[in-house]
Protein backbone atom coordinates (compact mmCIF):
# COMPACT_ATOMS: atom_id res chain seq x y z
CA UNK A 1 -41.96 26.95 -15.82
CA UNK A 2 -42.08 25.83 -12.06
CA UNK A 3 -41.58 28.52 -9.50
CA UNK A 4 -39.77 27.98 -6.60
CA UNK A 5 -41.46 30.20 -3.98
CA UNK A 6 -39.81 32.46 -1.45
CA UNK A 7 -39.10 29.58 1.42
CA UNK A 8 -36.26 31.20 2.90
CA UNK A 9 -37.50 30.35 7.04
CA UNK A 10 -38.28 26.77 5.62
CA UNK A 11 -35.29 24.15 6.74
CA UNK A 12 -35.23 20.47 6.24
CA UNK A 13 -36.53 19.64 9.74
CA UNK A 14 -39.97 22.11 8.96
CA UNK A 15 -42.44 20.42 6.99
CA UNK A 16 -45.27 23.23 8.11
CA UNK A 17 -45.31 24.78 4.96
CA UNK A 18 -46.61 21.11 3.16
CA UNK A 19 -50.10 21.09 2.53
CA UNK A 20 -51.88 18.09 2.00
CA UNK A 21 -48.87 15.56 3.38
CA UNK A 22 -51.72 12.45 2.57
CA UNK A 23 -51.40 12.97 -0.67
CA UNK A 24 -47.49 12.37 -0.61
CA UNK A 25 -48.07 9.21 0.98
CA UNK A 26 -50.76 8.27 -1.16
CA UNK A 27 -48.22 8.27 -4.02
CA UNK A 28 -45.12 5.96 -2.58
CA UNK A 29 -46.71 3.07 -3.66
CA UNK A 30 -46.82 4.18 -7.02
CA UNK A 31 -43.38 5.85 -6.80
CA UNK A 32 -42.24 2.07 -5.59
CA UNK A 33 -43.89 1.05 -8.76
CA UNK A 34 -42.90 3.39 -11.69
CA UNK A 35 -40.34 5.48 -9.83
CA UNK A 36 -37.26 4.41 -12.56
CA UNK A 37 -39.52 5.06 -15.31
CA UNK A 38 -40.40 8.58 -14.02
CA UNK A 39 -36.39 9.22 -13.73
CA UNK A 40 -35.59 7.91 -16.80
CA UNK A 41 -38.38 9.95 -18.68
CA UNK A 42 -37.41 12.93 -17.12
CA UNK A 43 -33.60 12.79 -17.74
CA UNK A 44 -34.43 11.69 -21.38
CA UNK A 45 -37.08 14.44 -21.59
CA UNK A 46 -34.61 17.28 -19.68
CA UNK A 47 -31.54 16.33 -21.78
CA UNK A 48 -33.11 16.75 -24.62
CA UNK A 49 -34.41 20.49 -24.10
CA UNK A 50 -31.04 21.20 -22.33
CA UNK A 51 -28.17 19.49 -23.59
CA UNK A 52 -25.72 21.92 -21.78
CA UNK A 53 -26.52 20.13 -18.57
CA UNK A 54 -24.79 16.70 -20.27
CA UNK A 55 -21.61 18.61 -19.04
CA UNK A 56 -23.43 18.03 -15.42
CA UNK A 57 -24.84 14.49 -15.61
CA UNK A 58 -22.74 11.40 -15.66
CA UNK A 59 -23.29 9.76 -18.86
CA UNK A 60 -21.79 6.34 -18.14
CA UNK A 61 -24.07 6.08 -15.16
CA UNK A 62 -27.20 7.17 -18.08
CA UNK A 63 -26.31 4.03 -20.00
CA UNK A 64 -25.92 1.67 -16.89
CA UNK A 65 -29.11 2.90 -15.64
CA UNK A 66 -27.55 3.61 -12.32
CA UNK A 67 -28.03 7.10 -12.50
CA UNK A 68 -32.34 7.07 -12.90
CA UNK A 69 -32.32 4.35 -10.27
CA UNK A 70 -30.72 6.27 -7.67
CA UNK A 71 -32.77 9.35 -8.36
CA UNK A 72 -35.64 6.79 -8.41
CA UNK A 73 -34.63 6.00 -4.87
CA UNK A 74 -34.03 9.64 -3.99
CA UNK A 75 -37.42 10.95 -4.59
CA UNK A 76 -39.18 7.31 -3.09
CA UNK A 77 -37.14 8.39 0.04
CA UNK A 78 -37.97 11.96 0.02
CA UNK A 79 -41.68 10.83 -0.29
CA UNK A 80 -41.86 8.69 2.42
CA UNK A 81 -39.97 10.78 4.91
CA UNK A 82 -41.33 13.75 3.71
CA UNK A 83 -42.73 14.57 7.47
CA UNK A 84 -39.59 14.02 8.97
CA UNK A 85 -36.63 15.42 7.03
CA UNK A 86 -34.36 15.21 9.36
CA UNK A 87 -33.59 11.47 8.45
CA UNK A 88 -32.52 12.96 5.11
CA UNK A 89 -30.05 15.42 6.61
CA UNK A 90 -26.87 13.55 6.05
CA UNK A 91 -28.05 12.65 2.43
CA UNK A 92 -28.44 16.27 1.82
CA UNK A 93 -25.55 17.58 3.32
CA UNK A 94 -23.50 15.05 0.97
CA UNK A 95 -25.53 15.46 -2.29
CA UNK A 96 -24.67 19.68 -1.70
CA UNK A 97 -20.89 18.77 -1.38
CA UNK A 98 -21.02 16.69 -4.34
CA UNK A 99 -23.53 19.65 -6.06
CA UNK A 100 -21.15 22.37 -4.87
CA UNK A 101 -18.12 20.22 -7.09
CA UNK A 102 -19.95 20.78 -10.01
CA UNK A 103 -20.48 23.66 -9.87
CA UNK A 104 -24.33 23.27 -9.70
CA UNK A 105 -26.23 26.72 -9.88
CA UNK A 106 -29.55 27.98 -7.97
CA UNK A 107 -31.11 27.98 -11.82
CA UNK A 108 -30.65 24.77 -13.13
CA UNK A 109 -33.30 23.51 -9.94
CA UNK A 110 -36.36 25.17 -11.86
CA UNK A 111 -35.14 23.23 -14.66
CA UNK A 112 -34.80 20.06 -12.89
CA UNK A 113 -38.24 20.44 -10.74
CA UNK A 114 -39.83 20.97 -14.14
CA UNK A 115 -38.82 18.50 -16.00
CA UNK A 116 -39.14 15.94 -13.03
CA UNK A 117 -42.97 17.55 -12.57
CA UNK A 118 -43.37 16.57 -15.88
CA UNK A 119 -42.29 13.65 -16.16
CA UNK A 120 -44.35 12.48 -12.94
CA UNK A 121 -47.57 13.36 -14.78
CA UNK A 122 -46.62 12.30 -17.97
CA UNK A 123 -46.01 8.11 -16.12
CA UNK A 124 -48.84 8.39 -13.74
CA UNK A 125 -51.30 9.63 -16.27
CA UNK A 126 -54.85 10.68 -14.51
CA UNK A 127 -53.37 9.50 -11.39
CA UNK A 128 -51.53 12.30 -11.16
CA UNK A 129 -54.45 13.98 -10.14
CA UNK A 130 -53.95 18.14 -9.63
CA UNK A 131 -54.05 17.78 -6.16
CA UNK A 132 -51.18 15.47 -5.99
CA UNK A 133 -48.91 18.18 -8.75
CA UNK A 134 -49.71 20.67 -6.23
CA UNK A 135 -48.33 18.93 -3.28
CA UNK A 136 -45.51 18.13 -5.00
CA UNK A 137 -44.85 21.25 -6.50
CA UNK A 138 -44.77 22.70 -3.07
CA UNK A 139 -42.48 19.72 -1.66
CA UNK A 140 -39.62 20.80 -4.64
CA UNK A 141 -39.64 23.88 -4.16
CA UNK A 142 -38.86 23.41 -0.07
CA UNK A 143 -36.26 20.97 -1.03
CA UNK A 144 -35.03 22.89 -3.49
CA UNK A 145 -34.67 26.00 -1.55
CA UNK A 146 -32.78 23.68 1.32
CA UNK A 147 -30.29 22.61 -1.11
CA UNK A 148 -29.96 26.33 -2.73
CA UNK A 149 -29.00 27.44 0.88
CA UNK A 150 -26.74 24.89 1.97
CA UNK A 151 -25.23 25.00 -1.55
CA UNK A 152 -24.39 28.71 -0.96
CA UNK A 153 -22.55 28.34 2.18
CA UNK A 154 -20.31 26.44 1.00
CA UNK A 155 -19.62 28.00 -2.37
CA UNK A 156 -18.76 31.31 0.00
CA UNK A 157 -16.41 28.87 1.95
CA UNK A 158 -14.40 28.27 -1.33
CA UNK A 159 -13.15 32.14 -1.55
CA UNK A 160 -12.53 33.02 -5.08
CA UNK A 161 -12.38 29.36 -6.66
CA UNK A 162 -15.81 30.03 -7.99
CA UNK A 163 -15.49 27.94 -11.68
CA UNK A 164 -13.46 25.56 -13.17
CA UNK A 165 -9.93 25.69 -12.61
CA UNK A 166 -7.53 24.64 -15.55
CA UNK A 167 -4.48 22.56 -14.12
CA UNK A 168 -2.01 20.77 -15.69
CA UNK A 169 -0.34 17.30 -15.39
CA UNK A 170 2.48 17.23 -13.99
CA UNK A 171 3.44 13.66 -13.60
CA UNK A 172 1.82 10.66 -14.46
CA UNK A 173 2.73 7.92 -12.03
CA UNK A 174 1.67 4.67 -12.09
CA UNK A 175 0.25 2.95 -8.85
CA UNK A 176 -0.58 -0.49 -10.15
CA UNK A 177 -2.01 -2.48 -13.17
CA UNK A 178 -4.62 -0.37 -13.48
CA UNK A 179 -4.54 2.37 -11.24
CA UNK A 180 -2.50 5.43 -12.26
CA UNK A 181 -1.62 8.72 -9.96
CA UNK A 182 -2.19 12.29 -11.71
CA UNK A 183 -0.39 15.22 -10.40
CA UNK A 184 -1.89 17.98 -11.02
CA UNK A 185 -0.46 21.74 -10.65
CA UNK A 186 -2.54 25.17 -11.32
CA UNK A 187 -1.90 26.70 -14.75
CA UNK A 188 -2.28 29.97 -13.20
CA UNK A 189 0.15 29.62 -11.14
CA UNK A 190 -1.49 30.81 -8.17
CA UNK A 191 -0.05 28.64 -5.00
CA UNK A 192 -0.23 27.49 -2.83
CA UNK A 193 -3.09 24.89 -3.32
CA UNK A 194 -5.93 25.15 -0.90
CA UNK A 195 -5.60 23.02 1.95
CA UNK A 196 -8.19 20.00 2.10
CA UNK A 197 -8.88 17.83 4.89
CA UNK A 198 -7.85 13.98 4.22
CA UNK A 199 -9.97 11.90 2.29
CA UNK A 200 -11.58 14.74 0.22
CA UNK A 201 -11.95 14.82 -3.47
CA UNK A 202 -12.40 17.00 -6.42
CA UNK A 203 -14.42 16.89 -9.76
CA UNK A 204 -12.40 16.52 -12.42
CA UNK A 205 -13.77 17.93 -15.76
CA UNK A 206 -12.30 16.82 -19.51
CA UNK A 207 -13.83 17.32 -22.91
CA UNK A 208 -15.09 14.13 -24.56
CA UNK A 209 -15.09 14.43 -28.22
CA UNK A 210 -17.24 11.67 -29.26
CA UNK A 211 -20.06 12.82 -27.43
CA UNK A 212 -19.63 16.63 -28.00
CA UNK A 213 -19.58 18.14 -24.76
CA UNK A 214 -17.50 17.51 -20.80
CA UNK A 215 -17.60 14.83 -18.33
CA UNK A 216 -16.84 15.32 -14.79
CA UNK A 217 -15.98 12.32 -12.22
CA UNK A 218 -14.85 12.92 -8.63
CA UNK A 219 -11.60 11.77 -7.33
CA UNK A 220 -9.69 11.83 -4.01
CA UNK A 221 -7.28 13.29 -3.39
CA UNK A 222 -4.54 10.43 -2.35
CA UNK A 223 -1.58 12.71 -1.03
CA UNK A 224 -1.78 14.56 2.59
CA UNK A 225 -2.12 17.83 2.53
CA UNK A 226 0.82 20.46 3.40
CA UNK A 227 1.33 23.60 4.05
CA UNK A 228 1.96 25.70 0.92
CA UNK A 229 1.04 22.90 -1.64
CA UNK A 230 1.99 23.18 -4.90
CA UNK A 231 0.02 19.76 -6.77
CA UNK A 232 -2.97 18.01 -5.98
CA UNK A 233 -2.93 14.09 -6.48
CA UNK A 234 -5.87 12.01 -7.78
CA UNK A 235 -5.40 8.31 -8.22
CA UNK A 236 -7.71 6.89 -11.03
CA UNK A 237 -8.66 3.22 -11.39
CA UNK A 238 -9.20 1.71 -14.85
CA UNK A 239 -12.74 1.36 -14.72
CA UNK A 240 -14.92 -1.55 -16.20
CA UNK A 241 -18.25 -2.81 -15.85
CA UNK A 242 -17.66 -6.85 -16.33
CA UNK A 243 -21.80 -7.55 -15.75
CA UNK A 244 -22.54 -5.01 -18.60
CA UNK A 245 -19.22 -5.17 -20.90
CA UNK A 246 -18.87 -1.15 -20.43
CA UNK A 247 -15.23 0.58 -20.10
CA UNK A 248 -15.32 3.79 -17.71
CA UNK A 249 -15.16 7.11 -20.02
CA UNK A 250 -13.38 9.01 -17.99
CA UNK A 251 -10.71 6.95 -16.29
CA UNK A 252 -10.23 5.03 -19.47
CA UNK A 253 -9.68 8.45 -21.35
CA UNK A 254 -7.16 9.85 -18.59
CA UNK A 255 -5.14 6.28 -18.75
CA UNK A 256 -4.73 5.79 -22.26
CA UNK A 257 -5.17 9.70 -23.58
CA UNK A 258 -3.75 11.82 -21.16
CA UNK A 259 0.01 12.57 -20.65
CA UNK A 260 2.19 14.89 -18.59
CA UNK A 261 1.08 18.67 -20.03
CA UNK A 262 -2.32 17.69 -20.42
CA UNK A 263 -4.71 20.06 -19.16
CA UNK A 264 -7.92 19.45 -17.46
CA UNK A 265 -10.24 21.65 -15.13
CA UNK A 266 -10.62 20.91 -11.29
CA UNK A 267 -12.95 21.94 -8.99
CA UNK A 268 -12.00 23.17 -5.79
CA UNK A 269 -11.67 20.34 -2.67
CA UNK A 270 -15.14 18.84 -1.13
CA UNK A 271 -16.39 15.84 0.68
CA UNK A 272 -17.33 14.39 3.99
CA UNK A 273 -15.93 11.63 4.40
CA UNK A 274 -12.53 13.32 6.24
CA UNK A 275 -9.83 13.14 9.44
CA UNK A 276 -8.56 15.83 10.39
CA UNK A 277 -5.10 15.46 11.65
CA UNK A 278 -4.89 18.13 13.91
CA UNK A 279 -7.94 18.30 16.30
CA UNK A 280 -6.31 17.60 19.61
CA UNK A 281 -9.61 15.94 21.07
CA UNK A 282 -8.81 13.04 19.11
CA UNK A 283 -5.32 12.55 20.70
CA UNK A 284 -4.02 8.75 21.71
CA UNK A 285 -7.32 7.25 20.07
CA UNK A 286 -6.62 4.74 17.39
CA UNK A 287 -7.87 5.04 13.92
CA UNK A 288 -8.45 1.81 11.67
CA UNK A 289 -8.01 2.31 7.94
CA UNK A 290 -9.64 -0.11 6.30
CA UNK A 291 -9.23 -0.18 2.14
CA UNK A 292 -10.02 -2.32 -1.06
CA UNK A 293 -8.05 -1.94 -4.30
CA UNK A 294 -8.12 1.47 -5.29
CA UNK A 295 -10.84 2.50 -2.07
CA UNK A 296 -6.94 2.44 -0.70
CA UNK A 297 -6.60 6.51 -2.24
CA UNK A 298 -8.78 8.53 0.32
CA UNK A 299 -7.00 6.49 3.23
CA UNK A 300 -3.30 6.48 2.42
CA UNK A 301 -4.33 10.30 2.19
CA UNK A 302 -5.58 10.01 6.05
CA UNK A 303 -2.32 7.79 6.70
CA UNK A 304 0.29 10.21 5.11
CA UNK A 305 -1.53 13.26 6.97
CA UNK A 306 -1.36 10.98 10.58
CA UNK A 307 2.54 10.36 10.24
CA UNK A 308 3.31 14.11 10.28
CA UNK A 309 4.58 15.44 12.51
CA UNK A 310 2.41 18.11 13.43
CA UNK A 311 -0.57 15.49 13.86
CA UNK A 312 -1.60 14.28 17.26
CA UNK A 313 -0.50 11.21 17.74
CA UNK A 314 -2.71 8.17 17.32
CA UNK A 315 -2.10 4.08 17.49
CA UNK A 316 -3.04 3.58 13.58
CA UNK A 317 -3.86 0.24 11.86
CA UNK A 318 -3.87 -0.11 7.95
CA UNK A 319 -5.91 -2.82 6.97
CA UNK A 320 -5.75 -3.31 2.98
CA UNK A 321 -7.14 -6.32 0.38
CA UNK A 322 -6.25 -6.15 -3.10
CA UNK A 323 -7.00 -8.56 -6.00
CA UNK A 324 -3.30 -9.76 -6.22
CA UNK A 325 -0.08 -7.90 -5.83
CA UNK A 326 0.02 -6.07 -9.31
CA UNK A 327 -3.52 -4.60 -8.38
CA UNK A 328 -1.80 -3.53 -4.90
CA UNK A 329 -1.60 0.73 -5.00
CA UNK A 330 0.49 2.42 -2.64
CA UNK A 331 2.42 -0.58 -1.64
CA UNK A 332 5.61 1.19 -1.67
CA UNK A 333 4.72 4.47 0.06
CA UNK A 334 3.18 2.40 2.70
CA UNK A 335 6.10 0.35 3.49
CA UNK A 336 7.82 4.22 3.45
CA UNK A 337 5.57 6.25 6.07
CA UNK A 338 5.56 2.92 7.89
CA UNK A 339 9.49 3.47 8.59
CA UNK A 340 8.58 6.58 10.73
CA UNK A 341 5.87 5.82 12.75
CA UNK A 342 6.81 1.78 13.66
CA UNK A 343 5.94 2.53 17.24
CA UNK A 344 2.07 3.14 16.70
CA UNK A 345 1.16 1.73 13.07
CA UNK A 346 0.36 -1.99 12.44
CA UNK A 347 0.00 -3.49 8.33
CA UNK A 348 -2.07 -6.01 7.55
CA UNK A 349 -2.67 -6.81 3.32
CA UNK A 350 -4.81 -9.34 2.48
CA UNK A 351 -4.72 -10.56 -1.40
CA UNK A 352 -7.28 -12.55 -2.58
CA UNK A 353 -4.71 -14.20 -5.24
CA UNK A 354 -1.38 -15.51 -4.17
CA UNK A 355 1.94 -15.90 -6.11
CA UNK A 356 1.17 -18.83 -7.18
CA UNK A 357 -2.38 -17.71 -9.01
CA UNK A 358 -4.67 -19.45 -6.52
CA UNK A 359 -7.12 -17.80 -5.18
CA UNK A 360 -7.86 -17.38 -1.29
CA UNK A 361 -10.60 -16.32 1.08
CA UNK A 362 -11.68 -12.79 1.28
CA UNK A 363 -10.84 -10.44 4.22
CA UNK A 364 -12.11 -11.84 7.29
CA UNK A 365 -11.29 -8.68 10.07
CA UNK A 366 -12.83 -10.70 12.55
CA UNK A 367 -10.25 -13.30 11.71
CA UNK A 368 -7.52 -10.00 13.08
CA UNK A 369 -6.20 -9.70 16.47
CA UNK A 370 -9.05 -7.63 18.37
CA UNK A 371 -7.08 -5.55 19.76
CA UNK A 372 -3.86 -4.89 18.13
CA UNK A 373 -5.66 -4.39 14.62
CA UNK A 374 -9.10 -3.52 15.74
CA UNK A 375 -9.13 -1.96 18.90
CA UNK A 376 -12.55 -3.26 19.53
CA UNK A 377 -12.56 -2.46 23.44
CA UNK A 378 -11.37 1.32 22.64
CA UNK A 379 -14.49 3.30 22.94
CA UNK A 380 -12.45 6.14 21.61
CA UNK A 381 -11.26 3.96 18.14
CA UNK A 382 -12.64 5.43 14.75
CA UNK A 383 -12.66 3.26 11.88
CA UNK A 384 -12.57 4.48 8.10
CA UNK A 385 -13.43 1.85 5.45
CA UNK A 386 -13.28 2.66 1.51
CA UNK A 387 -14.37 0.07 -1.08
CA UNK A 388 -16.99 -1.00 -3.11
CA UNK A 389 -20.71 -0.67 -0.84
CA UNK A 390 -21.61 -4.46 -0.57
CA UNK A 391 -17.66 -4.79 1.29
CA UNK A 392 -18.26 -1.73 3.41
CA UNK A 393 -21.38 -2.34 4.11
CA UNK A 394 -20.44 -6.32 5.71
CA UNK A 395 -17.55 -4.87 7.72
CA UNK A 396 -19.73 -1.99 9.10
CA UNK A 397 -22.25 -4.82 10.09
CA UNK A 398 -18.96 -7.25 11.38
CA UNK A 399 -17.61 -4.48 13.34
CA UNK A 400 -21.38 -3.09 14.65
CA UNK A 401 -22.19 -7.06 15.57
CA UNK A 402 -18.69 -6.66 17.70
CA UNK A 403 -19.32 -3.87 20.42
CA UNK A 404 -18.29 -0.91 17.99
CA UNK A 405 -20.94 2.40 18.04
CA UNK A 406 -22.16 3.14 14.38
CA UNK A 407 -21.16 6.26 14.97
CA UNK A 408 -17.58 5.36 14.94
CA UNK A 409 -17.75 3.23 11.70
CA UNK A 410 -16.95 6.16 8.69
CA UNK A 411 -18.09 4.74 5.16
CA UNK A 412 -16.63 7.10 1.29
CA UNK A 413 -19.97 6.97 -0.23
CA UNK A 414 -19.31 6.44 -4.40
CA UNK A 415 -23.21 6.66 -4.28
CA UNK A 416 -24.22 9.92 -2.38
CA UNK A 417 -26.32 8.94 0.80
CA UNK A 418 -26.24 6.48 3.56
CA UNK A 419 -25.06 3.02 2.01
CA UNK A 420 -27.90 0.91 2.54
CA UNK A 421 -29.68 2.94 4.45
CA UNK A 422 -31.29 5.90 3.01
CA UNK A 423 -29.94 6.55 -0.62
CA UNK A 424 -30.26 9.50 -2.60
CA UNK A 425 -28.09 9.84 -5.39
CA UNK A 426 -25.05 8.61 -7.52
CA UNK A 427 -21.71 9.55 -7.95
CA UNK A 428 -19.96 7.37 -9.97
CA UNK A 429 -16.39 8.00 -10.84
CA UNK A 430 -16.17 5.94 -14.04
C-alpha cells in the first residue's frame, strides 16, 4: 500500500520537499494524452477492490464520463503547477468543503493514491519509469496531507455533526415543472438547525436499491437562515441529460419516490460560494443576483437573508432567466420579499419562451440599464451568478469586458474549481 509520509510543515505553497520536479513536467504531455484513461482505469480498478466507496463516488457522473474527465483535469493541473501551488489554492479549499460533505476520511487517501499510482503505471507502461512513481508518490502524499489538514479544520468547525444525520420530510412543495422544494426537519429532534451562511449546501444521502448501496448529491439550501431554525430547504431540479438520454438518479428518485415522512441523511452545511448578511463592511454596496432556472436556489437564499431586517442594508438587483414561466421557481416568494424592500430591490426575468410558445433571445445584461440593474460604476457592487458554467462563464466575461474587478464577479461551482480556469473536480447534483 502507498504511504503517506509524515508532511505535517509541508503546505500547498512549499514544494521543497519535491524531488526531481523535471520529471513531473516530463509527464504532462503524456497526462494531456492518456490522462482520462488513467482516471477511468483507476476508478474501475478502485471500485472494484472497494465497493464501499460507491456510497462516495457519484455514479451518474461514472456513466457520463464526467467524473474521470474532471479528475483527468485535476491531476493534468496539479502536474503542471506542481511548483507553484498556490494557483491551486481556491480549487483545494473548495474540493475540502465538498470532501468535508461527504464525509471523506484521512484513510480512504491511501486508497485513492494507490489505486491512482496504479493505474498511472498500468497506462503508461515502461514509461512510467521508477523515477517518475517516485516523484509522484512523493507529490500525493504532500497533496494528500494538504487536503487531510484542511479537511480537519473544518470537520472540528462542525461541533458534534460528525456523520450522517437522518432528517425527515416535512413538506414537499413544488417550485415549478420540474423543480420541487424538500423541507427537511432533524429526526432527533435536536434544534435548532445550525446556522449556514446564504448560498451554502448540504449532501444529501439516499439508498438506491437497484444498485445496492447510497448516493449522495449536494443541494443548496434555498431558504435564509434564522435564528433557531427548525427545517432546512433544498430545492431539487428534475435532472436529464438530453445529449446522452440519461435521467438524474437522485433528483429523479426524490421527485417521483419520495413523500412527506421520508427519511434521508444530511450532512451538515458547507460551501463557498456565500453572503453573509450581516458583515457591516459591506453596508450601502449593491449586490446583483444573477440566476438561471433552478441556479435561482442558492440566490433567493442570499435575497431572503438581505430583506431581513437585521441585514445591512444594500441596493439589491435580481436578475433571473428561465425556460418559460412553468420552469420559473420562486416566482411567488419573489414577488413576496419584493413587497418589503421596494425602496432598494429592482426585478428583472427574462424567459426565453413567451406565452405564446415562441421563443426569444437569451439574457443580454448588457442589454440592462447600467446602473439601475448593474451598478457597473459602483466599485463597491458584488455580483453573484448561478447557472449552468458556459452562462456564468459569458456574463463573468460581459461584466469583466465592462469595468467590473474579477474579484467582484462570485460564480456556484457544480464542478469543484475555477470555471474555466483551473478545474479540479466534479460535483454533479444529478
Amino acid at each position: 500500500m502507498l504511504t503517506i509520509r509524515n508532511t505535517a510543515k509541508v503546505n500547498i505553497s512549499d514544494h521543497s520537499d519535491f524531488a526531481n520536479l523535471e520529471f513531473h513536467f516530463a509527464t504532462v504531455p503524456v497526462l494531456q494524452a492518456h490522462g482520462e484513461t488513467i482516471t477511468k482505469t483507476f476508478y474501475e480498478n478502485m471500485l472494484s477492490a472497494h465497493p464501499e466507496l460507491n456510497n462516495i463516488f457519484n455514479t451518474t457522473s461514472q456513466v457520463t464520463n464526467r467524473q474521470p474527465r474532471a479528475l483527468a483535469r485535476a491531476v493534468l493541473a496539479y502536474a503542471t503547477h506542481i511548483d507553484d501551488l498556490t494557483k491551486l489554492t481556491g480549487a483545494v479549499q473548495r474540493i475540502a468543503q465538498h470532501h468535508v460533505s461527504l464525509f471523506v476520511q484521512p484513510e480512504q487517501y491511501e486508497i485513492v493514491g494507490t489505486y491512482l499510482l496504479e493505474a498511472i503505471g498500468q497506462v503508461l507502461g515502461d514509461a512510467a519509469t521508477p523515477e517518475i512513481v517516485d516523484a509522484w508518490t512523493a507529490a500525493y502524499g504532500v497533496l494528500a496531507k494538504v487536503f487531510i489538514d484542511v479537511e480537519q479544520r473544518l470537520y472540528e468547525k462542525d461541533g458534534d455533526w460528525t456523520g450522517w444525520r437522518k432528517f425527515r420530510i416535512a413538506k414537499k412543495r413544488k417550485e415549478a415543472d420540474d423543480i420541487t422544494s424538500f423541507y427537511l426537519e432533524p429526526l432527533d429532534g435536536v434544534v435548532p438547525l445550525p446556522k449556514f451562511l446564504p448560498g451554502q449546501y448540504v449532501s444529501l444521502q439516499i439508498p438506491v436499491p437497484k444498485l445496492g448501496y447510497k448516493q449522495s448529491r449536494q443541494y443548496s439550501l434555498s431558504q435564509a437562515p434564522l435564528d433557531g431554525g427548525k427545517t432546512y430547504r433544498v430545492s431539487v431540479k428534475r435532472e436529464h441529460d438530453d445529449g446522452l438520454n440519461i435521467d438524474g438518479l437522485i433528483s429523479n428518485t426524490l421527485h417521483d419516490s419520495y413523500d412527506e415522512g421520508d427519511q434521508v441523511d444530511l450532512s451538515h452545511p458547507h460551501g463557498l460560494f456565500t453572503l453573509d448578511p450581516s458583515d457591516i463592511s459591506k453596508e450601502g454596496a449593491p449586490v446583483v443576483l444573477i440566476s438561471a432556472g433552478v441556479g435561482a436556489t442558492p440566490l433567493v437564499s442570499m435575497l431572503r437573508a438581505l430583506a431581513q431586517p437585521s441585514s445591512v442594508k444594500r441596493a439589491i438587483s435580481w436578475i433571473h432567466t428561465s425556460r418559460s414561466k412553468a420552469k420559473q421557481p420562486f416566482a411567488d416568494e419573489v414577488t413576496a420579499i419584493a413587497e418589503g424592500i421596494k425602496d432598494r430591490l429592482s426585478i428583472h426575468v427574462h424567459m426565453r419562451q413567451g406565452l405564446d410558445g415562441e421563443g426569444k433571445p437569451r439574457l443580454d445584461i448588457l442589454a440592462l440599464d447600467r446602473e439601475r440593474d448593474l451598478f457597473i460604476h459602483d466599485r463597491r457592487a458584488e455580483y453573484y451568478i448561478c447557472g449552468p458554467e458556459s452562462f456564468m462563464l459569458e456574463l463573468r466575461t460581459k461584466l469583466t469586458d465592462s469595468g467590473v474587478d474579477r474579484d467582484r464577479v462570485y460564480l456556484e461551482l457544480f464542478a469543484t474549481g475555477e470555471a474555466g480556469d483551473t478545474y479540479m473536480g466534479d460535483t454533479s447534483r444529478t
